[in-house]
C-alpha atoms as a PDB file:
ATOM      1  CA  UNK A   1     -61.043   4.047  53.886  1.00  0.00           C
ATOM      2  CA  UNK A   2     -60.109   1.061  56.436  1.00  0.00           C
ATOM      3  CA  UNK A   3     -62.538   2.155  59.171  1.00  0.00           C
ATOM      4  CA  UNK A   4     -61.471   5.677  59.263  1.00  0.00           C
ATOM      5  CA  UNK A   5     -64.128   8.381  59.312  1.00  0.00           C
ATOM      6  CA  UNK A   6     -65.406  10.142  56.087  1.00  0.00           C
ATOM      7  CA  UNK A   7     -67.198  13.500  55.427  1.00  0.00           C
ATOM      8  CA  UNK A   8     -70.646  12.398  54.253  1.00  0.00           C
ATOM      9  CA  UNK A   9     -69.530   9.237  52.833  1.00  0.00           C
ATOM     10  CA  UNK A  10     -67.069  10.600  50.549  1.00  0.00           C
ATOM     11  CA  UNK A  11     -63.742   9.378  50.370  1.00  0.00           C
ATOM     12  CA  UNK A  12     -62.527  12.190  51.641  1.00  0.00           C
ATOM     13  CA  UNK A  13     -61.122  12.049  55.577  1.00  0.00           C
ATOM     14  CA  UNK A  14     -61.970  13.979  58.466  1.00  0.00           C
ATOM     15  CA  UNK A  15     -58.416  13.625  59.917  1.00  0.00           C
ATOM     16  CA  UNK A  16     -57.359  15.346  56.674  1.00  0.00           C
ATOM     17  CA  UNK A  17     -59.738  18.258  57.037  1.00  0.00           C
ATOM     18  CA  UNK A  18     -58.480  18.512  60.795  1.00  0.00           C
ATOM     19  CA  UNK A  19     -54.710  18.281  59.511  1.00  0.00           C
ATOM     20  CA  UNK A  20     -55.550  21.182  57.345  1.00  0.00           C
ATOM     21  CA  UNK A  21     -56.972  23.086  59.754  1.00  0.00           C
ATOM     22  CA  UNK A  22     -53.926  22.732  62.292  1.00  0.00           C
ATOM     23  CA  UNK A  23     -51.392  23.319  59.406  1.00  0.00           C
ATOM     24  CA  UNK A  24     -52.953  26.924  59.272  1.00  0.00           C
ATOM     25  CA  UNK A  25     -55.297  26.451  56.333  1.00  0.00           C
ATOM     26  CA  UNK A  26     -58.244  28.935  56.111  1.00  0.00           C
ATOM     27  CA  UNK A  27     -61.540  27.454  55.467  1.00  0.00           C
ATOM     28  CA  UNK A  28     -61.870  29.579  52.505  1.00  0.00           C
ATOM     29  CA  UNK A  29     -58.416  27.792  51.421  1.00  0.00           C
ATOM     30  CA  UNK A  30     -59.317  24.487  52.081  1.00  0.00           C
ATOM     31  CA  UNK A  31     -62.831  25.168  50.133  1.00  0.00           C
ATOM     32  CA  UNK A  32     -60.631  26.001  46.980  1.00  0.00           C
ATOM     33  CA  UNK A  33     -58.031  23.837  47.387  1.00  0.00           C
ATOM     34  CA  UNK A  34     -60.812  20.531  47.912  1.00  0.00           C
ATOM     35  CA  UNK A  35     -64.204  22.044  45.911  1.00  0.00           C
ATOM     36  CA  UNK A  36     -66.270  18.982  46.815  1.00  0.00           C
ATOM     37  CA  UNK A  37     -65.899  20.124  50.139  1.00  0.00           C
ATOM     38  CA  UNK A  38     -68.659  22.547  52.012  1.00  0.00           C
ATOM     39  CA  UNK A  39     -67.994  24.810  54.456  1.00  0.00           C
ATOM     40  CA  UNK A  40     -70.998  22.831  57.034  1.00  0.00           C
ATOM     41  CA  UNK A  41     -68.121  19.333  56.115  1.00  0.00           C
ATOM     42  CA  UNK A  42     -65.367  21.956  57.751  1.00  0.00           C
ATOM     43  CA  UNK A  43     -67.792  22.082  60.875  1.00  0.00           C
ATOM     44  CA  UNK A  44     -68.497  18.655  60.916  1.00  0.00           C
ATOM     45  CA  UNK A  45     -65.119  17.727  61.123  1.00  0.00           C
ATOM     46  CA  UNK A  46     -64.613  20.237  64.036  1.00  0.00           C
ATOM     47  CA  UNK A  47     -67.630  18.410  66.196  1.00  0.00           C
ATOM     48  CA  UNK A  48     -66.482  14.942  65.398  1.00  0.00           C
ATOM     49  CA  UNK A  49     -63.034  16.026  66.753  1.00  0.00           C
ATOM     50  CA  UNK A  50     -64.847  17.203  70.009  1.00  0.00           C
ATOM     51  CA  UNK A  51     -67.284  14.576  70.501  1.00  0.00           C
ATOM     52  CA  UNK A  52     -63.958  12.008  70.486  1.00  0.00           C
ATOM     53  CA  UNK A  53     -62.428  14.126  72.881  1.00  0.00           C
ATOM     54  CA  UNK A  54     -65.386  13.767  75.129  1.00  0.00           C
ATOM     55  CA  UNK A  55     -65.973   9.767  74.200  1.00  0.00           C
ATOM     56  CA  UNK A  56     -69.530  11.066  73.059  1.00  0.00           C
ATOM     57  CA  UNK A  57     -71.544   9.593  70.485  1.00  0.00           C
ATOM     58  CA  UNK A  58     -74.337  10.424  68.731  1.00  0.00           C
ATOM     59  CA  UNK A  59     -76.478   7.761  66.748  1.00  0.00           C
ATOM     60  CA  UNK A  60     -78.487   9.224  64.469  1.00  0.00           C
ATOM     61  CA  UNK A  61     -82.512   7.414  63.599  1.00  0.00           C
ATOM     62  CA  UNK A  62     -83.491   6.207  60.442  1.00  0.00           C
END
């Protein structure tokens, strides 16, 4: 996906999930329309969006 960030390592981009969501797109909508998707990916892709705004990030243990 050149770089770009993915919803749990799908091939599936959180810009698109954010581009849905600012077209107007329900959740329940985009759930139907994209049924690999889960409503906690919708969510995710709402905090990454806000952690960029705020330059924040989080790094995550193994």
């Amino acid at each position: 996906m050149a770089g770009k960030p993915t919803i749990r390592g799908m091939r599936f981009p959180v810009g698109d999930i954010l581009e849905m969501l600012a077209d107007g797109m329900t959740n329940k909508e985009i759930l139907e329309q994209h049924p690999i998707l889960e409503i906690e990916d919708i969510q995710a892709a709402l905090l990454y969006a806000s952690l960029r705004t705020k330059n924040t990030l989080i790094i995550n243990a193994a």
